[in-house]
PDB file of N, CA and C in Angstrom:
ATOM      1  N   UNK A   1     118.793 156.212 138.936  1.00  0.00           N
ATOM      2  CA  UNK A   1     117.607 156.507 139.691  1.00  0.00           C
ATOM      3  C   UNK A   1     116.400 155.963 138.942  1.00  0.00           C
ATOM      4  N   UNK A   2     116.953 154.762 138.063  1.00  0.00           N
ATOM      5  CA  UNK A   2     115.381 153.762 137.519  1.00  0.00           C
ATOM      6  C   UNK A   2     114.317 154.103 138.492  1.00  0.00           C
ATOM      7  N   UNK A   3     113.171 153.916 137.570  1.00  0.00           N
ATOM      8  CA  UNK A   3     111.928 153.790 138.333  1.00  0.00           C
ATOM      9  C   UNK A   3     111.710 154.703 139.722  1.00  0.00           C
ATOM     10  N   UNK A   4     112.362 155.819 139.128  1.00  0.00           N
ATOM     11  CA  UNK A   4     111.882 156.650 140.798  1.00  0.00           C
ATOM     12  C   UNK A   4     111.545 158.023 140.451  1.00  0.00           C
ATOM     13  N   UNK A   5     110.633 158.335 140.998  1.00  0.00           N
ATOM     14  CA  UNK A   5     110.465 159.616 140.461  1.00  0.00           C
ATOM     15  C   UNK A   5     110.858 160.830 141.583  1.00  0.00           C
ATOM     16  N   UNK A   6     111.719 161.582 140.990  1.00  0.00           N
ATOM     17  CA  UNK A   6     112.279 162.986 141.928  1.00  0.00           C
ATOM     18  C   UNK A   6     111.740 164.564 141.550  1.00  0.00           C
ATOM     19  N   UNK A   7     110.673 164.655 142.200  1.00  0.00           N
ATOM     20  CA  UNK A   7     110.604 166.531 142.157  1.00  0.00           C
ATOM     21  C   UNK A   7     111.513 167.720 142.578  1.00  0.00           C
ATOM     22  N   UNK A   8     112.526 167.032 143.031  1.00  0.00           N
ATOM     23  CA  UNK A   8     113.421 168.325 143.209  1.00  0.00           C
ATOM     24  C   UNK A   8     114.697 167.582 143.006  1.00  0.00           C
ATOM     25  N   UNK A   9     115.987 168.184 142.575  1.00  0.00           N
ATOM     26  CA  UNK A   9     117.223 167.782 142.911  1.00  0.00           C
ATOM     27  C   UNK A   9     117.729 169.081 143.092  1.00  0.00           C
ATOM     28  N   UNK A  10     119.295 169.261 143.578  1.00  0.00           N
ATOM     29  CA  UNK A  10     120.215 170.309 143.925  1.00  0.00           C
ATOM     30  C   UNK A  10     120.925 169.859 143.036  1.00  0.00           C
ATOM     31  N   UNK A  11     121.698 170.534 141.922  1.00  0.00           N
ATOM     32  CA  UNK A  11     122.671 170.498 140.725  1.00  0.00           C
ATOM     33  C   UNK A  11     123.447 171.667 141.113  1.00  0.00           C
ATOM     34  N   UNK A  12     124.473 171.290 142.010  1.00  0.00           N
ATOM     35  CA  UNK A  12     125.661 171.692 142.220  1.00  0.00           C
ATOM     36  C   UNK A  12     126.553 171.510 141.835  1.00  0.00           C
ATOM     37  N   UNK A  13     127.519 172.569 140.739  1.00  0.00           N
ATOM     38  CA  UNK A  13     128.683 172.155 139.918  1.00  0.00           C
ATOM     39  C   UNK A  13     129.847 172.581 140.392  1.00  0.00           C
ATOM     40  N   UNK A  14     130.100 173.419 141.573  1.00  0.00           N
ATOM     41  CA  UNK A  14     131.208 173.562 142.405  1.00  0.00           C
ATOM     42  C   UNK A  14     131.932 172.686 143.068  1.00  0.00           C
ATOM     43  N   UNK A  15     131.448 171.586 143.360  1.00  0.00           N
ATOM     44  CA  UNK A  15     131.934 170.943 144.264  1.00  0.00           C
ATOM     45  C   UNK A  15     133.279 169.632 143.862  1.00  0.00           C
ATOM     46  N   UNK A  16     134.402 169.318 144.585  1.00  0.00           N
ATOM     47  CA  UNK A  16     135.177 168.247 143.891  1.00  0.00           C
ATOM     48  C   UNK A  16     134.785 167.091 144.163  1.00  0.00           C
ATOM     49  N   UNK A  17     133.781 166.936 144.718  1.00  0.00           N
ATOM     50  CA  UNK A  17     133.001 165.633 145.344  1.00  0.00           C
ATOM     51  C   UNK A  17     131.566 165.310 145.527  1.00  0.00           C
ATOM     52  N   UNK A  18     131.081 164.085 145.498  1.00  0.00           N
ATOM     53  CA  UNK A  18     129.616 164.752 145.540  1.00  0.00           C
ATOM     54  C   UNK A  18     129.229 163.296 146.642  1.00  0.00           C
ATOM     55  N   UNK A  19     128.859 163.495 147.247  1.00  0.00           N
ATOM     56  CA  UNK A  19     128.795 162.713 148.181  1.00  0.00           C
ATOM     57  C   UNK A  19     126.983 162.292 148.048  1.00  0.00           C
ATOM     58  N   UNK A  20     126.787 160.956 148.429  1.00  0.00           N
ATOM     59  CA  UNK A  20     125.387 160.305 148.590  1.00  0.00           C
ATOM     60  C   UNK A  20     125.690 159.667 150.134  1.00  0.00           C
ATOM     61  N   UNK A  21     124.654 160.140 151.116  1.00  0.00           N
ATOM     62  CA  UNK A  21     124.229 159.628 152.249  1.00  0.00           C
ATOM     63  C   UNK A  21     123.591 158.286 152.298  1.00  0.00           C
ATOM     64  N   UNK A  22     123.957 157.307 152.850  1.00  0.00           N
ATOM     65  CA  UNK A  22     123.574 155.792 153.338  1.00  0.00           C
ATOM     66  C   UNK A  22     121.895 155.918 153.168  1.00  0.00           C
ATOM     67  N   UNK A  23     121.405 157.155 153.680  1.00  0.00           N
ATOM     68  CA  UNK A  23     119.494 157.280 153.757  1.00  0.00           C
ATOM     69  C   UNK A  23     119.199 156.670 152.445  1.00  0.00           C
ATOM     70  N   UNK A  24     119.768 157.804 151.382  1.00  0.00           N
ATOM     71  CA  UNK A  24     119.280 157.832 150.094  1.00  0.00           C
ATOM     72  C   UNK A  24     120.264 157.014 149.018  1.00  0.00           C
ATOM     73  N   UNK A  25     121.330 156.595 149.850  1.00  0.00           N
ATOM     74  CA  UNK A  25     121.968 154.991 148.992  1.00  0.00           C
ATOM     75  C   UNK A  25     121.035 154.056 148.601  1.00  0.00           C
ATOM     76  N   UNK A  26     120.024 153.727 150.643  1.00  0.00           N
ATOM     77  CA  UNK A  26     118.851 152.962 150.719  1.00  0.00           C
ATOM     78  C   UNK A  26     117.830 153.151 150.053  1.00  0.00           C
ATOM     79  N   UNK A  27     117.351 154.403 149.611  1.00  0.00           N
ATOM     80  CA  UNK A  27     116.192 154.244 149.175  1.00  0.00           C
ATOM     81  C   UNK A  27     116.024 154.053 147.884  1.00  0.00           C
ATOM     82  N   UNK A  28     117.219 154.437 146.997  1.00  0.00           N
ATOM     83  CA  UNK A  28     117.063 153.898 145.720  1.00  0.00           C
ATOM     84  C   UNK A  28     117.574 152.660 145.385  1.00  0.00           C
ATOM     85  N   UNK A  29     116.981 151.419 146.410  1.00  0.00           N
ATOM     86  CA  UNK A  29     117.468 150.371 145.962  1.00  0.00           C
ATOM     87  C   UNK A  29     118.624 149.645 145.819  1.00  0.00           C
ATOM     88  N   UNK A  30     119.881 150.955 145.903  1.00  0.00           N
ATOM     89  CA  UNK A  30     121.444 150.508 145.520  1.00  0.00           C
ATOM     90  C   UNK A  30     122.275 148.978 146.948  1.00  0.00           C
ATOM     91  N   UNK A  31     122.937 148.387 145.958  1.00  0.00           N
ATOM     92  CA  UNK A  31     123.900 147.815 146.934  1.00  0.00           C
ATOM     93  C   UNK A  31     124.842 148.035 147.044  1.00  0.00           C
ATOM     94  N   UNK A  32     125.683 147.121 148.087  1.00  0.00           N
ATOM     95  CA  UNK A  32     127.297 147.687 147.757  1.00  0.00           C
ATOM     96  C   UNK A  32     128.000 147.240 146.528  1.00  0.00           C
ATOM     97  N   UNK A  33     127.330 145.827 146.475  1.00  0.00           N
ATOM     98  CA  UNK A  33     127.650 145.452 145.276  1.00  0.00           C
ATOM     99  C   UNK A  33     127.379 146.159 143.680  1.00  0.00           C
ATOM    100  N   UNK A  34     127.019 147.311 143.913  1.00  0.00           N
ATOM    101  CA  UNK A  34     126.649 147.732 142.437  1.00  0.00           C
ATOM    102  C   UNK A  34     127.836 149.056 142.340  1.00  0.00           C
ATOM    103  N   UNK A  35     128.742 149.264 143.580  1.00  0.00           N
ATOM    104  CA  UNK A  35     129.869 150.364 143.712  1.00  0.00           C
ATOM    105  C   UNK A  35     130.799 149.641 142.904  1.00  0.00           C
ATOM    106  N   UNK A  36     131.624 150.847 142.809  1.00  0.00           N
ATOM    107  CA  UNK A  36     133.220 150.695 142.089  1.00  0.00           C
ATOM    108  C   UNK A  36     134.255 150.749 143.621  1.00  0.00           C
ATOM    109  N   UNK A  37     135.455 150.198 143.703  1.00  0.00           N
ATOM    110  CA  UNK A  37     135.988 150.161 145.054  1.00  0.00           C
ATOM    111  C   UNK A  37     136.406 151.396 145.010  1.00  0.00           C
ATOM    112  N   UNK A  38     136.689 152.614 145.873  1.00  0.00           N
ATOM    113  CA  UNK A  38     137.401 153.516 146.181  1.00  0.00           C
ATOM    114  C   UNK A  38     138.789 153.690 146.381  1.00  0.00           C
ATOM    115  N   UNK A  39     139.577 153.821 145.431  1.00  0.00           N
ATOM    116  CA  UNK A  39     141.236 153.714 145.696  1.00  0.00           C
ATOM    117  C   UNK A  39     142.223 155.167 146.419  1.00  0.00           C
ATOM    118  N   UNK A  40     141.240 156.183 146.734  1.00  0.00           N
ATOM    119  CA  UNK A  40     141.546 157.174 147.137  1.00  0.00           C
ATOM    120  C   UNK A  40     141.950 157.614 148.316  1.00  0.00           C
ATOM    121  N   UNK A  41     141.606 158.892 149.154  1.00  0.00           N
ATOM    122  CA  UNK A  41     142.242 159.355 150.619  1.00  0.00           C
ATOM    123  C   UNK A  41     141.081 159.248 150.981  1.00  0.00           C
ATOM    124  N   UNK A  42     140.762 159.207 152.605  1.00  0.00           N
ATOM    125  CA  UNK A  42     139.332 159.499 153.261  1.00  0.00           C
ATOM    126  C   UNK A  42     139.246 160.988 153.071  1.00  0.00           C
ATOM    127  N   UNK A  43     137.867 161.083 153.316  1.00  0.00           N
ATOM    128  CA  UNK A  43     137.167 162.358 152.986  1.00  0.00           C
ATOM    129  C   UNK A  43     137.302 163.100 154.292  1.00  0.00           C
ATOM    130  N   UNK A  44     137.549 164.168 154.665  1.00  0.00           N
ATOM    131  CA  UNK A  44     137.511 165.439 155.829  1.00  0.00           C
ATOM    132  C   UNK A  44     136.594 165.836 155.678  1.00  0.00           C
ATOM    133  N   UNK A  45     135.663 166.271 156.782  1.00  0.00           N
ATOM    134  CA  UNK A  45     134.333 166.923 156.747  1.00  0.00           C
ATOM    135  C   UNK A  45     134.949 168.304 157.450  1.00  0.00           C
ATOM    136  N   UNK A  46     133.933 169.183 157.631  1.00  0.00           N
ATOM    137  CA  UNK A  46     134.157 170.546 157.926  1.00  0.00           C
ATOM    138  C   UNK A  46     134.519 170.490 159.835  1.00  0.00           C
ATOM    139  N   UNK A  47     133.979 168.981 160.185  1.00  0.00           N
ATOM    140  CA  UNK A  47     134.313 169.327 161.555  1.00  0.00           C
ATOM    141  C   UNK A  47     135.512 168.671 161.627  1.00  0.00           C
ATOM    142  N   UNK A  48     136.841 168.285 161.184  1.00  0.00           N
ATOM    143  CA  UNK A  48     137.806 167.783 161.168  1.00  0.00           C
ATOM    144  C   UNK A  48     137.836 166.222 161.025  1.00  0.00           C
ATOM    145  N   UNK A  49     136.494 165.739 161.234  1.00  0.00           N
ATOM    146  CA  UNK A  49     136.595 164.429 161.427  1.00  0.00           C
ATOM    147  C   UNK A  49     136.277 163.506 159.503  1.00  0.00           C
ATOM    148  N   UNK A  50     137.101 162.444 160.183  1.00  0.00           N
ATOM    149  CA  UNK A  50     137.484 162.091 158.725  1.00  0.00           C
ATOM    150  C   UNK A  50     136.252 160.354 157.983  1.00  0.00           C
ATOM    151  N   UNK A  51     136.153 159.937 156.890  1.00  0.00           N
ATOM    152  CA  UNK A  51     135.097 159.214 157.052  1.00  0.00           C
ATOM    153  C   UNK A  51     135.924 158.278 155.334  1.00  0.00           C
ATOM    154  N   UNK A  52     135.995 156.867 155.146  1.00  0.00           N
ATOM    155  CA  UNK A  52     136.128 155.996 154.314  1.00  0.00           C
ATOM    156  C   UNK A  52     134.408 155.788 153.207  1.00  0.00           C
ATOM    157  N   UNK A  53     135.094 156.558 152.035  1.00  0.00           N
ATOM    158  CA  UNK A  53     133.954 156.103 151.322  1.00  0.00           C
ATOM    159  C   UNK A  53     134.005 154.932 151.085  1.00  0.00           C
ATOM    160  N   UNK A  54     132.440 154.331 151.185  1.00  0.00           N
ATOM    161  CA  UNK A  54     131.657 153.028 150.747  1.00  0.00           C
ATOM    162  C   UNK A  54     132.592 152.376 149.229  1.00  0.00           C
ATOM    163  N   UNK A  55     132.614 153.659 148.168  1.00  0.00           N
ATOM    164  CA  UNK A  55     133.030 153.180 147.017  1.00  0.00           C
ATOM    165  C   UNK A  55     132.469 154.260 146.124  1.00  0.00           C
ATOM    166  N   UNK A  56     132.740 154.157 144.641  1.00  0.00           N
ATOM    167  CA  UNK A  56     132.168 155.040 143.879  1.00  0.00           C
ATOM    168  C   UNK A  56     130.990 154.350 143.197  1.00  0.00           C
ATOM    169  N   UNK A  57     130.128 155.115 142.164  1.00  0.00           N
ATOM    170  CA  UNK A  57     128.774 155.014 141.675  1.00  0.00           C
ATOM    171  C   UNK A  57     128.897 155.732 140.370  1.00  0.00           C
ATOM    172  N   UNK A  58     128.294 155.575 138.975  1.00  0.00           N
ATOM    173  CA  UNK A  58     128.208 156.216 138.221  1.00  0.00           C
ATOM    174  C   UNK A  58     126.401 156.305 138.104  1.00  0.00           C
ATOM    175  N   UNK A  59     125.867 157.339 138.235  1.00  0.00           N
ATOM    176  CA  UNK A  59     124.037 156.824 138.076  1.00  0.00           C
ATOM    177  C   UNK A  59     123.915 157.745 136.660  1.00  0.00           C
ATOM    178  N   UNK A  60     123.495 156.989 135.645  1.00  0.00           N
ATOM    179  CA  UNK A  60     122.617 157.906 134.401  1.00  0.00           C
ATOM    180  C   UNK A  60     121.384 158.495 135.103  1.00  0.00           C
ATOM    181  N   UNK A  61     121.247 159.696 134.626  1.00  0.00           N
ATOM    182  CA  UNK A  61     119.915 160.856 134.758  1.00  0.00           C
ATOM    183  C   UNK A  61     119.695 160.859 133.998  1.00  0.00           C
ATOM    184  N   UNK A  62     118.283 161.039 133.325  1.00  0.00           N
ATOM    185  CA  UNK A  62     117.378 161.563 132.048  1.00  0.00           C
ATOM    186  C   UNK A  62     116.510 162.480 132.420  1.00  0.00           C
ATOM    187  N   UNK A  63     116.446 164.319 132.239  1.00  0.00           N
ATOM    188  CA  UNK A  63     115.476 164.768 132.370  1.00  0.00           C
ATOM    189  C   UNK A  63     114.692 165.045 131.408  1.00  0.00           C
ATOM    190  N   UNK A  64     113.707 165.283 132.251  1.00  0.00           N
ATOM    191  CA  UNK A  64     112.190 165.770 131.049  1.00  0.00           C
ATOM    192  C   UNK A  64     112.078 167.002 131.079  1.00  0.00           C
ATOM    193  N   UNK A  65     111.291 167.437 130.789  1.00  0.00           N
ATOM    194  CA  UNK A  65     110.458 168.975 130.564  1.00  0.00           C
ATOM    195  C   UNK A  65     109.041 168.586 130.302  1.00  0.00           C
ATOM    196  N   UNK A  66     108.272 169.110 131.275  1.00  0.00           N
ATOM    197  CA  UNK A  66     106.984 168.783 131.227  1.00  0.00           C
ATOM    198  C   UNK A  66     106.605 170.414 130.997  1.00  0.00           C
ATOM    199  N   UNK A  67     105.675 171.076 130.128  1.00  0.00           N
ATOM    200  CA  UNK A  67     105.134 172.363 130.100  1.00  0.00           C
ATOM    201  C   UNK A  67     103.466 172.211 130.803  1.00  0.00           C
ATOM    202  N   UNK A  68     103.358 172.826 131.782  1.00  0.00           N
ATOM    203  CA  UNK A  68     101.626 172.960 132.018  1.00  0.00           C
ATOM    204  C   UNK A  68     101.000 173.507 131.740  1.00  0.00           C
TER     205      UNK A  68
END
C-alpha cells in the first residue's frame, strides 16, 4: 500500500482467507501482473455461489503511531 495513505483498516485475524475486492485491487494501483497464480479450489461465498480468485498478493504494511 506504497504511497497511500489509510485512516482506517479492519484487522481481522479469524478468518482462513482474506479476500481484496477488484474496487480496491484498482485503487491501489495493483496489476494482475504483480499476483502470484492461484493453484487452489474456488472460493464459496455465503450465498452458495462460487467465484475463481484473480491470484494471490503478498502487500508489506508499516504502521505508525502518531500521539496528539
Amino acid at each position: 500500500m506504497a504511497h497511500h495513505d489509510v485512516s482506517r483498516i479492519l484487522i481481522e485475524q479469524g478468518s482462513s482467507c482474506d479476500v481484496m475486492y477488484q474496487e480496491l485491487f484498482e485503487k491501489l494501483w495493483l496489476k494482475r501482473e504483480d499476483l502470484s497464480s492461484y493453484e487452489g479450489t474456488d472460493l464459496q461465498g455465503f450465498n452458495v455461489s462460487t467465484i475463481r480468485p484473480w491470484g494471490l498478493i503478498n502487500l508489506p504494511v508499516t504502521f505508525e503511531s502518531k500521539e496528539s
